[in-house]
PDB file of N, CA and C in Angstrom:
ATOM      1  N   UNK A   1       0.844  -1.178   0.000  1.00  0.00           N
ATOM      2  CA  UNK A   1       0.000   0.000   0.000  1.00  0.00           C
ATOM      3  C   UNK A   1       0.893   1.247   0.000  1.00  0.00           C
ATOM      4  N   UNK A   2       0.609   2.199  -0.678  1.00  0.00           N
ATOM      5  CA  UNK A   2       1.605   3.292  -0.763  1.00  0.00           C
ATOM      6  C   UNK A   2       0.660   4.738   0.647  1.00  0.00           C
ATOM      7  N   UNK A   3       1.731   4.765   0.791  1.00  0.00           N
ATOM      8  CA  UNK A   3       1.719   6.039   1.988  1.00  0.00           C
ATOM      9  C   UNK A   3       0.984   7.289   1.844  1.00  0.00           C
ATOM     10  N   UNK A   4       0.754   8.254   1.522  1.00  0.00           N
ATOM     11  CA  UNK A   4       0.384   9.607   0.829  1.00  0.00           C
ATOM     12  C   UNK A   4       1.071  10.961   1.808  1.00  0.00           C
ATOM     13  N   UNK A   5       1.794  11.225   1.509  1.00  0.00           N
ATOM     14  CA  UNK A   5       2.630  12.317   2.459  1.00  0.00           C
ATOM     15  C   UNK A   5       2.039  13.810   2.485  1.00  0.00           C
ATOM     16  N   UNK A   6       1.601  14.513   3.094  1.00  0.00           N
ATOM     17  CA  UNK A   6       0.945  15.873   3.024  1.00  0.00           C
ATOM     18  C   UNK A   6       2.384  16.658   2.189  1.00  0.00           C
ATOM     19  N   UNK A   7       2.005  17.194   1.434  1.00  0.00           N
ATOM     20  CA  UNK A   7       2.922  18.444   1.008  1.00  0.00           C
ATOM     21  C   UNK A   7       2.854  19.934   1.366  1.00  0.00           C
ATOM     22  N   UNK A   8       3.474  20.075   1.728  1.00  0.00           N
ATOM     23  CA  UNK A   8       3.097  21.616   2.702  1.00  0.00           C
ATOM     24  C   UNK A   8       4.292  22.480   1.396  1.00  0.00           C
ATOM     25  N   UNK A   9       3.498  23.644   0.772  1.00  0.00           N
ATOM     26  CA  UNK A   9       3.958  24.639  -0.354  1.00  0.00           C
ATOM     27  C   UNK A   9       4.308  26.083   0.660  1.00  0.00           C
ATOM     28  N   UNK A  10       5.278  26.904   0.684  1.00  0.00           N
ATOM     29  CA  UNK A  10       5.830  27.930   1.580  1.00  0.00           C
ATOM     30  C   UNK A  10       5.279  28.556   0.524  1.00  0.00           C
ATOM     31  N   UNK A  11       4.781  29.805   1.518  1.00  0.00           N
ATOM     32  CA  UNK A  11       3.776  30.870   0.947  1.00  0.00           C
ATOM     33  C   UNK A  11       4.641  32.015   1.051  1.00  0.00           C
ATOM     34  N   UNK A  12       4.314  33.391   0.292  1.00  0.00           N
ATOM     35  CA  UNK A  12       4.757  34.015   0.380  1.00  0.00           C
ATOM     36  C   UNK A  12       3.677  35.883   0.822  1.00  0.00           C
ATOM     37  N   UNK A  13       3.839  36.556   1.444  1.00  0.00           N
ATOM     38  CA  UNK A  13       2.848  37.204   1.685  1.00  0.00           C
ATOM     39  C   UNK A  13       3.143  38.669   1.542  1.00  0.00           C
ATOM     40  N   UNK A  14       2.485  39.483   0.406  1.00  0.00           N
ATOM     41  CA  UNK A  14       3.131  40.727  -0.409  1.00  0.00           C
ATOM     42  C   UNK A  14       2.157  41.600   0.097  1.00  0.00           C
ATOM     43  N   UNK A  15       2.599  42.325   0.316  1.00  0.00           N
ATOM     44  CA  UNK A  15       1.510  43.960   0.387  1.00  0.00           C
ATOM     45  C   UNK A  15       1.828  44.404  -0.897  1.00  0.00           C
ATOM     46  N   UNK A  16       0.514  45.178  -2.071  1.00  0.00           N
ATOM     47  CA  UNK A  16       0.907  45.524  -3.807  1.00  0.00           C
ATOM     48  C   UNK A  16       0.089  46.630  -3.683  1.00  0.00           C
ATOM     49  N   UNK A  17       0.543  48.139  -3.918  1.00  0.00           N
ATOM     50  CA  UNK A  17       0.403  48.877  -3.907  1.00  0.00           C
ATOM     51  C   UNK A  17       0.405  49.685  -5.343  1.00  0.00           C
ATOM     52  N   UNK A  18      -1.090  49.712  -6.080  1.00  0.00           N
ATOM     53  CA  UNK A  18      -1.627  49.759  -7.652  1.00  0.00           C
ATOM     54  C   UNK A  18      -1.751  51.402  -7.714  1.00  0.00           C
ATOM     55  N   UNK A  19      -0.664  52.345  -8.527  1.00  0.00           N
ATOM     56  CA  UNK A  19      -1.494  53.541  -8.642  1.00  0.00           C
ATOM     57  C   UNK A  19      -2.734  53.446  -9.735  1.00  0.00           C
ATOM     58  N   UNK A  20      -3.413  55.000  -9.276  1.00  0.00           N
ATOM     59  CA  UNK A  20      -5.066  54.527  -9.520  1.00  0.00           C
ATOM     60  C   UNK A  20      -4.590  54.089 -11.166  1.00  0.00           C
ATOM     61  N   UNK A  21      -4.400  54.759 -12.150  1.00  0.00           N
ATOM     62  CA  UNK A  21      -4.760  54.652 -13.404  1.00  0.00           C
ATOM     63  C   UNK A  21      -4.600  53.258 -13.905  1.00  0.00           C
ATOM     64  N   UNK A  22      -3.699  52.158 -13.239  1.00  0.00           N
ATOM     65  CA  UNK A  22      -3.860  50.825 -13.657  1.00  0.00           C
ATOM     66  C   UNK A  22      -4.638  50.236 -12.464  1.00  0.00           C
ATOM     67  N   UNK A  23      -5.492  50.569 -11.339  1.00  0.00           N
ATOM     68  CA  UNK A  23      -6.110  49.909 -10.285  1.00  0.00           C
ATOM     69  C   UNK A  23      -6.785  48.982 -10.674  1.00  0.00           C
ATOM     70  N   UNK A  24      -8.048  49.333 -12.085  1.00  0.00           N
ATOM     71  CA  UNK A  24      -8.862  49.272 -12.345  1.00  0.00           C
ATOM     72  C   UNK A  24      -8.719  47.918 -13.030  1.00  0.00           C
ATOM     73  N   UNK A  25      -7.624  47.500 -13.929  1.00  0.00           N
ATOM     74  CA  UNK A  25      -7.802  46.626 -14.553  1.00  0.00           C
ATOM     75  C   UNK A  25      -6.653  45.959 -14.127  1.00  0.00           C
ATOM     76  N   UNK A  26      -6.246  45.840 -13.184  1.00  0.00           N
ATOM     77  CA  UNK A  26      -5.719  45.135 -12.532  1.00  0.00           C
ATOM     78  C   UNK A  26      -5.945  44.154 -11.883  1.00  0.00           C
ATOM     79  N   UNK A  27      -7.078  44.721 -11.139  1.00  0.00           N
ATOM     80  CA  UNK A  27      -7.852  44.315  -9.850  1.00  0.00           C
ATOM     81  C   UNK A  27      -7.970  42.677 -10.242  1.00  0.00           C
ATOM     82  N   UNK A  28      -8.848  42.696 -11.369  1.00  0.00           N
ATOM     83  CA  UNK A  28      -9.126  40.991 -11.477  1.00  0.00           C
ATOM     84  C   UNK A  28      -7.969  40.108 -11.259  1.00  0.00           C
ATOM     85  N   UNK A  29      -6.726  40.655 -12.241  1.00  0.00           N
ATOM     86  CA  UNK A  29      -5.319  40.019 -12.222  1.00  0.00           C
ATOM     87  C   UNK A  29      -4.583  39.639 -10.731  1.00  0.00           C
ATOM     88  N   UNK A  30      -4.588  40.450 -10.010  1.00  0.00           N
ATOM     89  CA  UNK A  30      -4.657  40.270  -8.598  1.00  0.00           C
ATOM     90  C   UNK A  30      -5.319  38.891  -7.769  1.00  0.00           C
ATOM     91  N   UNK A  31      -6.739  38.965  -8.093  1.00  0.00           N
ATOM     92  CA  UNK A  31      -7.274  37.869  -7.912  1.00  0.00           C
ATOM     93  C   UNK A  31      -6.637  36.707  -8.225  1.00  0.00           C
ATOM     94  N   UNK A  32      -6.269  36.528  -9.424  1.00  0.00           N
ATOM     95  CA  UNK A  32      -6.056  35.327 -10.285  1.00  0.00           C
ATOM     96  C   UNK A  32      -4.712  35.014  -9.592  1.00  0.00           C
ATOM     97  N   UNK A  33      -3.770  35.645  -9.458  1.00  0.00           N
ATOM     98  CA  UNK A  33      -2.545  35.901  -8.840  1.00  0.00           C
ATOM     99  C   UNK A  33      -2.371  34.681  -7.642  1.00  0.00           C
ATOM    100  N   UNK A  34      -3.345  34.673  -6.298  1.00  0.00           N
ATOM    101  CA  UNK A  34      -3.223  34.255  -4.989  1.00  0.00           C
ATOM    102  C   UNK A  34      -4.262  34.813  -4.550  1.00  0.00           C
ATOM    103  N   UNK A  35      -4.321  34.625  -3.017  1.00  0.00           N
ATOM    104  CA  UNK A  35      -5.596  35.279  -2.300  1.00  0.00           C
ATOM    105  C   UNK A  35      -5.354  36.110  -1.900  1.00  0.00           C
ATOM    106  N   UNK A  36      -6.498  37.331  -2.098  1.00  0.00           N
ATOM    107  CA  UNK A  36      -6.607  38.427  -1.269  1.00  0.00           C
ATOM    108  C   UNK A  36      -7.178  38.483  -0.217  1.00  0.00           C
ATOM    109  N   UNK A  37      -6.060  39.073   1.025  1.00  0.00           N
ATOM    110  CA  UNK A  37      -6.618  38.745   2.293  1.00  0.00           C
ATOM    111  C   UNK A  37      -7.194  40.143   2.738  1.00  0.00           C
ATOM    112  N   UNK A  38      -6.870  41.275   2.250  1.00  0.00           N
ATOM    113  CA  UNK A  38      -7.260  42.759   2.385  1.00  0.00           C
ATOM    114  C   UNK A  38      -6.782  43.682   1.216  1.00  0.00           C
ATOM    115  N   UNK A  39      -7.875  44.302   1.130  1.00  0.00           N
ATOM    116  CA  UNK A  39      -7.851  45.690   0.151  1.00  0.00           C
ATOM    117  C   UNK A  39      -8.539  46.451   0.611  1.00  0.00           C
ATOM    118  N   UNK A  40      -8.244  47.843  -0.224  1.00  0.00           N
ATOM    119  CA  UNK A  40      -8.072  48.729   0.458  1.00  0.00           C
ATOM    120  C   UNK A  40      -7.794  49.870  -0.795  1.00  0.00           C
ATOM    121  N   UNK A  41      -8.834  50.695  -1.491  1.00  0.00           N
ATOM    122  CA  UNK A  41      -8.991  51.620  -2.223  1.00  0.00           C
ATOM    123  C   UNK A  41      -8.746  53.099  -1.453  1.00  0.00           C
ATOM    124  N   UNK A  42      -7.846  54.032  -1.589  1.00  0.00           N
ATOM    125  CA  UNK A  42      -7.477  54.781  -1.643  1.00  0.00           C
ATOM    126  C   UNK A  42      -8.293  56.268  -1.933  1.00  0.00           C
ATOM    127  N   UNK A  43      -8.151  57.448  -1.717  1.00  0.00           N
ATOM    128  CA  UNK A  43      -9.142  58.627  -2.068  1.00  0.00           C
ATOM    129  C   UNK A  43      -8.670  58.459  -3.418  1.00  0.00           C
ATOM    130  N   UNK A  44      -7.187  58.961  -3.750  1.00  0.00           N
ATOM    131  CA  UNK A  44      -6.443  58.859  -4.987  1.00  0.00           C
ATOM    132  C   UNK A  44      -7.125  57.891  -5.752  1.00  0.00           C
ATOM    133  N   UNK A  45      -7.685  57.027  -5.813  1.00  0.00           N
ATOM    134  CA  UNK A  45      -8.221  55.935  -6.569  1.00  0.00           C
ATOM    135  C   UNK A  45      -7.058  54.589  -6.555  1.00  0.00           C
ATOM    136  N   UNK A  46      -5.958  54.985  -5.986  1.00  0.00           N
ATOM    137  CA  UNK A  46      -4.730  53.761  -5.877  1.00  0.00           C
ATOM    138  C   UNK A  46      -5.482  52.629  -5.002  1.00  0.00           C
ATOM    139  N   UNK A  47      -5.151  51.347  -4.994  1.00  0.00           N
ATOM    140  CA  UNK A  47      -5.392  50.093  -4.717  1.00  0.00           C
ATOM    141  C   UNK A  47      -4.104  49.763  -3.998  1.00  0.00           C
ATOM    142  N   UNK A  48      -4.192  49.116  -3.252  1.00  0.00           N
ATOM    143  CA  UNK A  48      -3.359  48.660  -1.782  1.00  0.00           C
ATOM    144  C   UNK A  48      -4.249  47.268  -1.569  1.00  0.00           C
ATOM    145  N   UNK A  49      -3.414  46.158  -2.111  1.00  0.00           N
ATOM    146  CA  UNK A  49      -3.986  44.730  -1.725  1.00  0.00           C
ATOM    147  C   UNK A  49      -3.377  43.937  -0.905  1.00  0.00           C
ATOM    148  N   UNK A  50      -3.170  42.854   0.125  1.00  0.00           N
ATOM    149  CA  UNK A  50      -2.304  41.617   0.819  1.00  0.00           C
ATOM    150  C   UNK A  50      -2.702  40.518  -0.011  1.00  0.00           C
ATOM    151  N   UNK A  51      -1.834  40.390  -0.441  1.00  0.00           N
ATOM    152  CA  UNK A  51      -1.662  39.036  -1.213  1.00  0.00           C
ATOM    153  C   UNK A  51      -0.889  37.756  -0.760  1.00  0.00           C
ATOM    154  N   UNK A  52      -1.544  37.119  -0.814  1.00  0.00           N
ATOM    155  CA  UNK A  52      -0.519  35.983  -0.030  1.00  0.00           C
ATOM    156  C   UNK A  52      -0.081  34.481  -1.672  1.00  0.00           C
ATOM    157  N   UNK A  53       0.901  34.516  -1.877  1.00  0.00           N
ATOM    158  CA  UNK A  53       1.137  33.625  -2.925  1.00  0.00           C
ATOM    159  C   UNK A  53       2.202  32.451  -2.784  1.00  0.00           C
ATOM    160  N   UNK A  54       1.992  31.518  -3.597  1.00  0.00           N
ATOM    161  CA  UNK A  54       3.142  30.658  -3.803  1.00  0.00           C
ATOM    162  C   UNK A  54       4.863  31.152  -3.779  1.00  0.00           C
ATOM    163  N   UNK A  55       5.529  30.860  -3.206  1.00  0.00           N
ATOM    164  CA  UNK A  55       6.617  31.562  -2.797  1.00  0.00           C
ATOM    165  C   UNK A  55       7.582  31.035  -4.245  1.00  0.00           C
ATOM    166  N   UNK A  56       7.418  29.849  -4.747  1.00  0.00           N
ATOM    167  CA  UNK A  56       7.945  29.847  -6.434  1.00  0.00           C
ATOM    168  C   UNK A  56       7.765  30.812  -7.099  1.00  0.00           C
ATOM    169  N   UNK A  57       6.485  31.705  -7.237  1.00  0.00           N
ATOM    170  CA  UNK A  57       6.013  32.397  -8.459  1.00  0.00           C
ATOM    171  C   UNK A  57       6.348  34.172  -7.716  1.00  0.00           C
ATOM    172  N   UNK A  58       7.241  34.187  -6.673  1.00  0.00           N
ATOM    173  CA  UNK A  58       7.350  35.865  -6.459  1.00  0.00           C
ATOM    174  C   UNK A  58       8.113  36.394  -7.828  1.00  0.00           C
ATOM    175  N   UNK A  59       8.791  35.436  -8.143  1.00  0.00           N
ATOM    176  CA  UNK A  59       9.834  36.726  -9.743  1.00  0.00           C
ATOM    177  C   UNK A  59       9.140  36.906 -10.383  1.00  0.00           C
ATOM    178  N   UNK A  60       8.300  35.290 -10.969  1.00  0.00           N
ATOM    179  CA  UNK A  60       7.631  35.726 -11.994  1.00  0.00           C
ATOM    180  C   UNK A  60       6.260  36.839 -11.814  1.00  0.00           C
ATOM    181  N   UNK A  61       5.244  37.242 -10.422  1.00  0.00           N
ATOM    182  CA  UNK A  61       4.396  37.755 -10.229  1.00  0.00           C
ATOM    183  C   UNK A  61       5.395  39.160 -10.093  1.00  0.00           C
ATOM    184  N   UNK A  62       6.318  39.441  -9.449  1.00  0.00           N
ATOM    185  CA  UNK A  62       6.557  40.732  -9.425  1.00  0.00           C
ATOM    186  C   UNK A  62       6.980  41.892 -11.338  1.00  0.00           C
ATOM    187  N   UNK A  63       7.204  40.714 -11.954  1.00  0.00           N
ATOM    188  CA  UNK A  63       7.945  40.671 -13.095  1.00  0.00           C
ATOM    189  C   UNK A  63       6.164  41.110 -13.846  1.00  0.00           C
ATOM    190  N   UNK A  64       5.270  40.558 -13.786  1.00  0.00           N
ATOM    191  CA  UNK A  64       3.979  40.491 -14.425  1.00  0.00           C
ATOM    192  C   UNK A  64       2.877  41.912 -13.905  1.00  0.00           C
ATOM    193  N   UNK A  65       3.339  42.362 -12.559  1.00  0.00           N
ATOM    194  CA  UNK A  65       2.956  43.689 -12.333  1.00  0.00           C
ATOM    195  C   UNK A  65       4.080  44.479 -12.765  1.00  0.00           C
ATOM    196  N   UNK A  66       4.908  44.306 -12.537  1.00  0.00           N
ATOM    197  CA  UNK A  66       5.725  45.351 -13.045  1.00  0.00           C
ATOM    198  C   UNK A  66       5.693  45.732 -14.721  1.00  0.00           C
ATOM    199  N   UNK A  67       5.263  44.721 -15.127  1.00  0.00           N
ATOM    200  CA  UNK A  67       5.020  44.973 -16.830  1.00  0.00           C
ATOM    201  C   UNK A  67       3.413  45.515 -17.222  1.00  0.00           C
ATOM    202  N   UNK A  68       2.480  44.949 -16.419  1.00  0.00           N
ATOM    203  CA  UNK A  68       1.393  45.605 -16.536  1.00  0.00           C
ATOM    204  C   UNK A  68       1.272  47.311 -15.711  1.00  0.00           C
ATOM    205  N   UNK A  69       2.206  47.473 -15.480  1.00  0.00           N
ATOM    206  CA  UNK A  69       1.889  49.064 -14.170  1.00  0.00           C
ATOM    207  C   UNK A  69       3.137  49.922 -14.999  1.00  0.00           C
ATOM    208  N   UNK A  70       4.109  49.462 -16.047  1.00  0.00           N
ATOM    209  CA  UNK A  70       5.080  50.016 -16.560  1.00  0.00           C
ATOM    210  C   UNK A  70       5.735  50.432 -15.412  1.00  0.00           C
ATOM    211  N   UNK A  71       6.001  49.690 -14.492  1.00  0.00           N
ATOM    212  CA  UNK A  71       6.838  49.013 -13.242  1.00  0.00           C
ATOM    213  C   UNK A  71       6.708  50.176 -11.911  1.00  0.00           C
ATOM    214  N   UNK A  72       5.325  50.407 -11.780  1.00  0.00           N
ATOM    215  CA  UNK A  72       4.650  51.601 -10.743  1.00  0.00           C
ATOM    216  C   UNK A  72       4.254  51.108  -9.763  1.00  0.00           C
ATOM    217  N   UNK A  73       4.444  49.898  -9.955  1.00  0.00           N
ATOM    218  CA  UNK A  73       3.481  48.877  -8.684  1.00  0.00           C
ATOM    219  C   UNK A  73       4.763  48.903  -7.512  1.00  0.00           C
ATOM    220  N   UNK A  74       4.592  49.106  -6.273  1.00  0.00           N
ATOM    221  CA  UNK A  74       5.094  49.285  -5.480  1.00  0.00           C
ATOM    222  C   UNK A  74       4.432  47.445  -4.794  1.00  0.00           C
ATOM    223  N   UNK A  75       5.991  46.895  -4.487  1.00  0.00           N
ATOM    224  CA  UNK A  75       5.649  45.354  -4.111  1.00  0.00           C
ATOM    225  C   UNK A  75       6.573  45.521  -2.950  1.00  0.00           C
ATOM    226  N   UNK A  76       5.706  44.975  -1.686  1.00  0.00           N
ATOM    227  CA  UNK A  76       6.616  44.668  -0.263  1.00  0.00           C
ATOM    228  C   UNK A  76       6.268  43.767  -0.007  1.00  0.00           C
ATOM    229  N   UNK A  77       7.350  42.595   0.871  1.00  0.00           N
ATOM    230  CA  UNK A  77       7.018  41.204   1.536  1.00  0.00           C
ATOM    231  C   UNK A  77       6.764  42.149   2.795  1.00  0.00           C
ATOM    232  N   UNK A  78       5.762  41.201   3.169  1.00  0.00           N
ATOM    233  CA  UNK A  78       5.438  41.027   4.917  1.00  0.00           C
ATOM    234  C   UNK A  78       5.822  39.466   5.351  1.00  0.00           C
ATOM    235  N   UNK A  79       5.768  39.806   7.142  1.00  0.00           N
ATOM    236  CA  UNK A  79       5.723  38.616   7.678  1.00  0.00           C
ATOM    237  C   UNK A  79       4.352  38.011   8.008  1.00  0.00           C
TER     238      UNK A  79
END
């Protein structure tokens, strides 16, 4: 009989900070991204999300806002 071992994936957890003029169509991409654990719309119309993601895909996700925001997206790890 074979065993089945839990796999536990290390997460990674970003605060992404959208100025307004790409907020808008962003937003979904975000979603698709990982989970959003808080957002947070701005007077400015800027977007401020917690994202929590697969800790493999931080280059490539920072690399994919930075090309959609023409690299405006302000990306911080949290603990």
């Amino acid at each position: 009989m074979k065993s089945v071992l839990p796999i536990s994936m290390e997460e990674t957890k970003l605060t992404v900070e959208i100025p307004a003029q790409y907020a808008g169509r962003i937003y979904g991409i975000l979603k698709d991204l990982g989970t959003l654990t808080d957002q947070q719309w701005l007077n400015d119309g800027s977007l401020v999300v917690k994202l929590t993601i697969p800790a493999g895909l931080r280059e490539s996700i920072y690399k994919k806002l930075g090309g959609l925001t023409d690299g405006n997206a302000r990306i911080t790890e949290r603990a």
